[in-house]
C-alpha atoms as a PDB file:
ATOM      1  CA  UNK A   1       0.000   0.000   0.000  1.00  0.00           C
ATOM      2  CA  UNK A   2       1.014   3.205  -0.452  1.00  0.00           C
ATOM      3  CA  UNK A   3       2.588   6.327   1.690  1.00  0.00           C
ATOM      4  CA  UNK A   4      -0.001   8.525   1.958  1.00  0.00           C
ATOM      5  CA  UNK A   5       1.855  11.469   4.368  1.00  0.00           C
ATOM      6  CA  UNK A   6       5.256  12.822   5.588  1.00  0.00           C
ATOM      7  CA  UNK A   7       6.320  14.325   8.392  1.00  0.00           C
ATOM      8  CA  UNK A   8       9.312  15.671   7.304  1.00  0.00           C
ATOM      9  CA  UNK A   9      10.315  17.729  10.641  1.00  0.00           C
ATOM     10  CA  UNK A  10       9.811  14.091  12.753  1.00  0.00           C
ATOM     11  CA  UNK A  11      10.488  11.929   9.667  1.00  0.00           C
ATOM     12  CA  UNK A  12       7.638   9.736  10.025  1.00  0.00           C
ATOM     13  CA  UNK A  13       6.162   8.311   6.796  1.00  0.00           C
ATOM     14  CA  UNK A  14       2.552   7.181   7.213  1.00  0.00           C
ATOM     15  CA  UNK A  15       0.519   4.844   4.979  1.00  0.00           C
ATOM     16  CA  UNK A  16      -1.826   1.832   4.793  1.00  0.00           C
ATOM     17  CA  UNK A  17      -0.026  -1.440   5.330  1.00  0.00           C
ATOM     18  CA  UNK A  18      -3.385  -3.300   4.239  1.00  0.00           C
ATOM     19  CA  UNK A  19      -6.776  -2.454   3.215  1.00  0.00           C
ATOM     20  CA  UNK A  20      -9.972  -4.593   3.267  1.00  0.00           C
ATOM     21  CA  UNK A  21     -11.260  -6.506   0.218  1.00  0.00           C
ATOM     22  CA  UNK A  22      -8.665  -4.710  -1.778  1.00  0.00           C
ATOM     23  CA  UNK A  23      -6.210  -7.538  -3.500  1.00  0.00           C
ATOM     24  CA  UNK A  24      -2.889  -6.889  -3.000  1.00  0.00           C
ATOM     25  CA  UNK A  25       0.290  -7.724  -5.492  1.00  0.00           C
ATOM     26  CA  UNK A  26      -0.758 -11.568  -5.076  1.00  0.00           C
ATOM     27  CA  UNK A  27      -4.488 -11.027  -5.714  1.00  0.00           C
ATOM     28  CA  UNK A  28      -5.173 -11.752  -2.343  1.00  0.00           C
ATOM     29  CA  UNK A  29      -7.036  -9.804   0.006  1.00  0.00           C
ATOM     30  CA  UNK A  30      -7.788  -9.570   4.258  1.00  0.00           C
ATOM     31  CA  UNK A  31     -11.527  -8.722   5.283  1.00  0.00           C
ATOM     32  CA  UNK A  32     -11.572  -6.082   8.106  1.00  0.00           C
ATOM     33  CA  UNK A  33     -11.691  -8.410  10.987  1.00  0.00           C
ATOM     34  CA  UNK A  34      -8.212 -10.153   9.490  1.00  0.00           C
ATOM     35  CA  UNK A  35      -6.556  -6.973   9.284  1.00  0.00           C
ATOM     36  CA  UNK A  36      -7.668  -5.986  12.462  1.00  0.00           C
ATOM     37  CA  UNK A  37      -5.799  -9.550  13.884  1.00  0.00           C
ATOM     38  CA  UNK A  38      -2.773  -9.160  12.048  1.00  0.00           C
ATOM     39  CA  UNK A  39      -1.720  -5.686  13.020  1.00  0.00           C
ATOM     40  CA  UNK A  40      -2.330  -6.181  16.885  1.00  0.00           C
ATOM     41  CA  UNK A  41      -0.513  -9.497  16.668  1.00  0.00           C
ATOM     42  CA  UNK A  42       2.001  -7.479  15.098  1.00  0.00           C
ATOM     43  CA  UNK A  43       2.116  -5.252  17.764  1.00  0.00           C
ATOM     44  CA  UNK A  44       1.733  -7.775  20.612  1.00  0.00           C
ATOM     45  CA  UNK A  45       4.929  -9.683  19.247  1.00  0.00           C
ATOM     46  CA  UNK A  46       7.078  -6.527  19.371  1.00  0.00           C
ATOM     47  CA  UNK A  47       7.827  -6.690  15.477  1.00  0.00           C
ATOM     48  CA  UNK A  48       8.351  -2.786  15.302  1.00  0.00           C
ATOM     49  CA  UNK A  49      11.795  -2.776  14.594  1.00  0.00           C
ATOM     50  CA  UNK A  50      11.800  -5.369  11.942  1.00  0.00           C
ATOM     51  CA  UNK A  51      11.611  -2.692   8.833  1.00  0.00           C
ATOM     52  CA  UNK A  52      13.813  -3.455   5.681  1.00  0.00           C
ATOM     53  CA  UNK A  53      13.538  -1.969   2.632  1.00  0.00           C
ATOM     54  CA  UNK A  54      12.199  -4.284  -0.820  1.00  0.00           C
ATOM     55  CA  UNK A  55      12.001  -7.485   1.656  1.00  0.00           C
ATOM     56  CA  UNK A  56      16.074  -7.931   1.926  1.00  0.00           C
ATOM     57  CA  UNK A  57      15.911  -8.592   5.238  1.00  0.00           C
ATOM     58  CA  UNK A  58      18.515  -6.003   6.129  1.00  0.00           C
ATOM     59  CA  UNK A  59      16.865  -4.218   9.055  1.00  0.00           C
ATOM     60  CA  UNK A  60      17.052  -0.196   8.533  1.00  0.00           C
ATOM     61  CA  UNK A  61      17.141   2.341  11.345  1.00  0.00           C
ATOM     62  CA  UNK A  62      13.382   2.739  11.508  1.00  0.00           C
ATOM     63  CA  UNK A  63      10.661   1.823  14.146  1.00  0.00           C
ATOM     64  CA  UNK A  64       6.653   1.926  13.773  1.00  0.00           C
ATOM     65  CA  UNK A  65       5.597   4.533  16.295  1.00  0.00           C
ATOM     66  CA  UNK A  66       2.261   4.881  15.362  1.00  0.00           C
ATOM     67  CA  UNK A  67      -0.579   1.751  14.779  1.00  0.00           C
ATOM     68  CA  UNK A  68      -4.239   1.713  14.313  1.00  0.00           C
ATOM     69  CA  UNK A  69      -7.366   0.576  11.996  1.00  0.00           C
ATOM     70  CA  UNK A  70      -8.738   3.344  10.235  1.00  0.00           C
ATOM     71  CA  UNK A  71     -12.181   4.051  11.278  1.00  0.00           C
ATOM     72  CA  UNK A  72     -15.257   4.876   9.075  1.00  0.00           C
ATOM     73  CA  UNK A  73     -14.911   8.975   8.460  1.00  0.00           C
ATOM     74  CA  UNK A  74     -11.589   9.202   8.581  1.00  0.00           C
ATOM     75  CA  UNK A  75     -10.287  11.735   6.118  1.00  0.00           C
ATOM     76  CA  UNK A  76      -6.969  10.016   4.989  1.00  0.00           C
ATOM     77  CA  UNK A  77      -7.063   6.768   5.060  1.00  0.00           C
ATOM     78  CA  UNK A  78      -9.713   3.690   3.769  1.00  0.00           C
ATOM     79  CA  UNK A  79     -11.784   2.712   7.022  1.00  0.00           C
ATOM     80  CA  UNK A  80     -10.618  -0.909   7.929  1.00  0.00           C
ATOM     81  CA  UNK A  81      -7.365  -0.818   6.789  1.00  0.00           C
ATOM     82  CA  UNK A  82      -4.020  -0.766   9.073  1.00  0.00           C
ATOM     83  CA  UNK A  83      -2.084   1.968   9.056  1.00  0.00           C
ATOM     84  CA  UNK A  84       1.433   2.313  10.482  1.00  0.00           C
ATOM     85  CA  UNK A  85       3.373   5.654  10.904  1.00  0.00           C
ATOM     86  CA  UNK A  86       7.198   4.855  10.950  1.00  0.00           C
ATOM     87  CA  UNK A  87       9.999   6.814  12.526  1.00  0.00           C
ATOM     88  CA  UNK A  88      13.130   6.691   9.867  1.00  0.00           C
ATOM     89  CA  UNK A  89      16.193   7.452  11.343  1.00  0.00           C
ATOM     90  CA  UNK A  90      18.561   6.534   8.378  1.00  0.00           C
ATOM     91  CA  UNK A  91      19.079   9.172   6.551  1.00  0.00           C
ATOM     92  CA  UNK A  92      19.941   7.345   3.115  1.00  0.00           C
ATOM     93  CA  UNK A  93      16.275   5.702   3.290  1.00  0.00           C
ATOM     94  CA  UNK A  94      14.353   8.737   4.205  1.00  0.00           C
ATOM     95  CA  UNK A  95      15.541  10.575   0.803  1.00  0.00           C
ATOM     96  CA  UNK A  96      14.879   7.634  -0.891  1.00  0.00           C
ATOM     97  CA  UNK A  97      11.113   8.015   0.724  1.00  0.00           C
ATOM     98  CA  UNK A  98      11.436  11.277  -0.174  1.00  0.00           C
ATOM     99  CA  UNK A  99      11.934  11.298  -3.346  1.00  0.00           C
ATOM    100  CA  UNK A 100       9.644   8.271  -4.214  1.00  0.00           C
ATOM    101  CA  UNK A 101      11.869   5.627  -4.480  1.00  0.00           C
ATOM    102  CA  UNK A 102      10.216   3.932  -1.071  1.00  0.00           C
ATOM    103  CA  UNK A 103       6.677   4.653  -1.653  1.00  0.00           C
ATOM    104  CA  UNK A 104       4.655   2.127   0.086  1.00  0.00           C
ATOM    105  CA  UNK A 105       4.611  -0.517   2.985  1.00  0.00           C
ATOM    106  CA  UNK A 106       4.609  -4.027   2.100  1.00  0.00           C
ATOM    107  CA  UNK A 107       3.660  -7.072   4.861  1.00  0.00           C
ATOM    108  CA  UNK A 108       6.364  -9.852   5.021  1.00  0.00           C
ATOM    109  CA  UNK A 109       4.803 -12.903   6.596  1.00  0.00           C
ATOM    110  CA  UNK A 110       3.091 -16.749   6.744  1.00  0.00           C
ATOM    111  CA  UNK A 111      -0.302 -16.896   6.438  1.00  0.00           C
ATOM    112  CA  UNK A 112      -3.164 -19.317   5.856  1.00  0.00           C
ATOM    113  CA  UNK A 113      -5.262 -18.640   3.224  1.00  0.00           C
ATOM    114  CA  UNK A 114      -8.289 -19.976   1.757  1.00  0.00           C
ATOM    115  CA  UNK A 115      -9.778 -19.404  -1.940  1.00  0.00           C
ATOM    116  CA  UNK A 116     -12.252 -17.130  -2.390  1.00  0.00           C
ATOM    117  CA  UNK A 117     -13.900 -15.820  -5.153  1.00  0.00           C
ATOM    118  CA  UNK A 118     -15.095 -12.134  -5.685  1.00  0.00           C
ATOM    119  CA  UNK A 119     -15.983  -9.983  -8.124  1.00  0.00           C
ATOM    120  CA  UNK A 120     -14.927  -6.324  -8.445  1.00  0.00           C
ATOM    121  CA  UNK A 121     -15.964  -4.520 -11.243  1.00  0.00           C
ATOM    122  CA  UNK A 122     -12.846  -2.790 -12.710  1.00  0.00           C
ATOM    123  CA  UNK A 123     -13.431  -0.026 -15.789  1.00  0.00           C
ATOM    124  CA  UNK A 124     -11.081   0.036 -18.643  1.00  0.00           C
ATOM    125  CA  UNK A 125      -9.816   2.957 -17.576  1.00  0.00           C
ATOM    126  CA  UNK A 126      -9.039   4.667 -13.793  1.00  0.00           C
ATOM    127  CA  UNK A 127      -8.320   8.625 -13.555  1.00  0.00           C
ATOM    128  CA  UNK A 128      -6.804  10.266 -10.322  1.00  0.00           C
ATOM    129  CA  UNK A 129      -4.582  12.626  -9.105  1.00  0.00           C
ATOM    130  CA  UNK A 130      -0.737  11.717  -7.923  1.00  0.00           C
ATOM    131  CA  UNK A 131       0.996  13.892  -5.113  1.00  0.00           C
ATOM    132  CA  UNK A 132       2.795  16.357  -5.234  1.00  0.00           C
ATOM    133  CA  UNK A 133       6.455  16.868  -6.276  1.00  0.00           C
ATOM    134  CA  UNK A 134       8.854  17.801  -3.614  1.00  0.00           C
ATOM    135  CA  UNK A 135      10.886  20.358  -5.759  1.00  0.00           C
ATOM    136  CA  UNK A 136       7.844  22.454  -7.246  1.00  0.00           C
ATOM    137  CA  UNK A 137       4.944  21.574  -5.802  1.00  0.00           C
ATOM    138  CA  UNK A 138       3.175  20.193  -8.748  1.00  0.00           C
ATOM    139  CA  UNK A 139       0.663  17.404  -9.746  1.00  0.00           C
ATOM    140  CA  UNK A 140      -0.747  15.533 -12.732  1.00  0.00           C
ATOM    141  CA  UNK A 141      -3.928  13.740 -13.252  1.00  0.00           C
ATOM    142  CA  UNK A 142      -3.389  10.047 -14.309  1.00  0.00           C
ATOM    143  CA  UNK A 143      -5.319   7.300 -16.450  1.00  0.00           C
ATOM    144  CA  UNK A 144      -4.416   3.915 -15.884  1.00  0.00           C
ATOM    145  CA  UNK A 145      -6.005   1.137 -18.520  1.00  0.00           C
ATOM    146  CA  UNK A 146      -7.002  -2.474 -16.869  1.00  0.00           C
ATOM    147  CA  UNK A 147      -7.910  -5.472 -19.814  1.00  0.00           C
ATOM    148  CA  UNK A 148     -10.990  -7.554 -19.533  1.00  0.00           C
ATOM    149  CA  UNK A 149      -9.913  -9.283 -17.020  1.00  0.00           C
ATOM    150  CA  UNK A 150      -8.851  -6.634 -14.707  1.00  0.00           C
ATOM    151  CA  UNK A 151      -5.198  -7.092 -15.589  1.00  0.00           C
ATOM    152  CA  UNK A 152      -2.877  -3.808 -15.134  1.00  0.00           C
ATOM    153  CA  UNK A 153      -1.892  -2.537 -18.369  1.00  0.00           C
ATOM    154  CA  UNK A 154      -0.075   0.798 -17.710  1.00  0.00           C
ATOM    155  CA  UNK A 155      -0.870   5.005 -18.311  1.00  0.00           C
ATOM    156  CA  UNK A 156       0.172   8.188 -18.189  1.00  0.00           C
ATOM    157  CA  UNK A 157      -0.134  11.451 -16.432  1.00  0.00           C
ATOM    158  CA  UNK A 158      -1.314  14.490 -18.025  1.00  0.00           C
ATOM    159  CA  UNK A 159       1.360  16.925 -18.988  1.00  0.00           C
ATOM    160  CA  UNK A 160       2.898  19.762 -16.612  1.00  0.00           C
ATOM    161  CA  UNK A 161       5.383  22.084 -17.235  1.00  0.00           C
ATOM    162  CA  UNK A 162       6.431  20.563 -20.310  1.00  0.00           C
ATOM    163  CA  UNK A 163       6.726  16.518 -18.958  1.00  0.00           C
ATOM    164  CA  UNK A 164       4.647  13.041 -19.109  1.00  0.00           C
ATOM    165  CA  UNK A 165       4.967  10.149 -16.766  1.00  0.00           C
ATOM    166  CA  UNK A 166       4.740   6.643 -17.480  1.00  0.00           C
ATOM    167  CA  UNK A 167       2.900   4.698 -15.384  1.00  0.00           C
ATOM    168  CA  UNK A 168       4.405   1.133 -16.052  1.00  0.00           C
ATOM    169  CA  UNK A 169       3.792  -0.305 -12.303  1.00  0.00           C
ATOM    170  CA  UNK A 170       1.040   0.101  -9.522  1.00  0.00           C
ATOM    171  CA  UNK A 171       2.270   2.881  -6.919  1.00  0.00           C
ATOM    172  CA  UNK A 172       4.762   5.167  -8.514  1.00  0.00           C
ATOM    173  CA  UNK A 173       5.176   6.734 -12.033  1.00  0.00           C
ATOM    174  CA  UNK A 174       8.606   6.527 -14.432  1.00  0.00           C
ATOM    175  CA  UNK A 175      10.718   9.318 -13.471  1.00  0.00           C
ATOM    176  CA  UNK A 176      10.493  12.574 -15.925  1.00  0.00           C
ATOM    177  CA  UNK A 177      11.962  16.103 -15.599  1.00  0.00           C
ATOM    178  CA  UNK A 178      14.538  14.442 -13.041  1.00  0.00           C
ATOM    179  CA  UNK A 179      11.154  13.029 -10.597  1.00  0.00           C
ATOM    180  CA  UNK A 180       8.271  10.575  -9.589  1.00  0.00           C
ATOM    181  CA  UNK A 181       4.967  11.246  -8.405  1.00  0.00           C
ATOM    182  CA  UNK A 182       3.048   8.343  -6.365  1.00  0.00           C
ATOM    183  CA  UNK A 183      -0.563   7.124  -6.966  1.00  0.00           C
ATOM    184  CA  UNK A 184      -3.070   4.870  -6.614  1.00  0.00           C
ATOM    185  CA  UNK A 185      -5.538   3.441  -8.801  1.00  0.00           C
ATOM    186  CA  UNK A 186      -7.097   1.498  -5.782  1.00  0.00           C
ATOM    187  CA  UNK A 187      -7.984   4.560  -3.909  1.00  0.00           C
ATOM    188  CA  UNK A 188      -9.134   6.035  -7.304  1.00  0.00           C
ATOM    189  CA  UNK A 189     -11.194   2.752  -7.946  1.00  0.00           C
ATOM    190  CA  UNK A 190     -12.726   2.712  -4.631  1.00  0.00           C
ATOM    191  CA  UNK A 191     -13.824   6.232  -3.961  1.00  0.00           C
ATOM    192  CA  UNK A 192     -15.021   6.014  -7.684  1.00  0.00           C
END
């Protein structure tokens, strides 16, 4: 899921490590009640300090501080979902968050899972907003293209001052004019 704020004078990143009944790079997904489970065992087992960057199990200097389930009404983040805030100390992975390198949180983990079959109706084509760059303070729209199957097939952003982004991948567009801007098509999909 992706980073959704920054506090840059704390450096604290703050995101969605899961969302309900949205399928994650696996096309899997966790109803509420799962999610709920999962980030209190989390807690309960003292895993805050296990944070690595891409799943290399090389442990960064970086704790979760912050932990909760999003509650119906809240302005930033979909209700149900768990949502970490995480203190970055290392200074080499908080530009990389930054400037959009790191862009999401990512669960590493066992489960047990059983099949499940649902039906989400997915448009050929999503439109949203990324965030803002760092450098200028500027934006694009987006429109991402899914097949008949629901299969990712890629987009662009509009053009600003004079540059395009590709959108090749789920959370974060091809660099252009020396940056990246992070999305999501989820959130786009789900608040329609």
């Amino acid at each position: 899921m992706r980073v959704l704020k920054l506090d840059d004078e704390r450096q604290i990143v703050y995101g969605e490590v899961y969302a309900p009944g949205v399928p994650d790079a696996h096309g899997d997904f966790m109803t509420e009640d799962t999610i709920m489970d999962m980030a209190h065992k989390f807690l309960k087992n003292l895993h805050g300090l296990n944070i690595d960057t891409n799943h290399d199990h090389q442990k960064v200097d970086a704790a979760v501080v912050e932990s909760f389930v999003a509650r119906e009404g809240d302005p930033d983040f979909i209700p149900g979902s768990w949502v970490a805030g995480v203190k970055i100390e290392d200074a080499e992975t908080w530009t990389k968050v930054k400037k959009g390198e790191l862009n999401g949180f990512s669960i590493d983990g066992t489960a047990v899972g059983s099949i499940q079959e649902i039906e989400i109706e997915v448009p050929e084509f999503v439109e949203g907003r990324t965030t803002k760059a760092e450098a200028d303070e500027h934006s694009h729209t987006f429109k991402v293209k899914f097949g008949p199957e629901g299969e990712f097939l890629g987009g662009e952003t509009s053009k600003v001052r004079g540059h395009v982004h590709k959108i090749v991948r789920g959370t974060l567009t091809e660099v252009a004019d020396g940056h990246a801007h992070r999305f999501s098509y989820v959130e786009a999909l789900i608040n329609g």
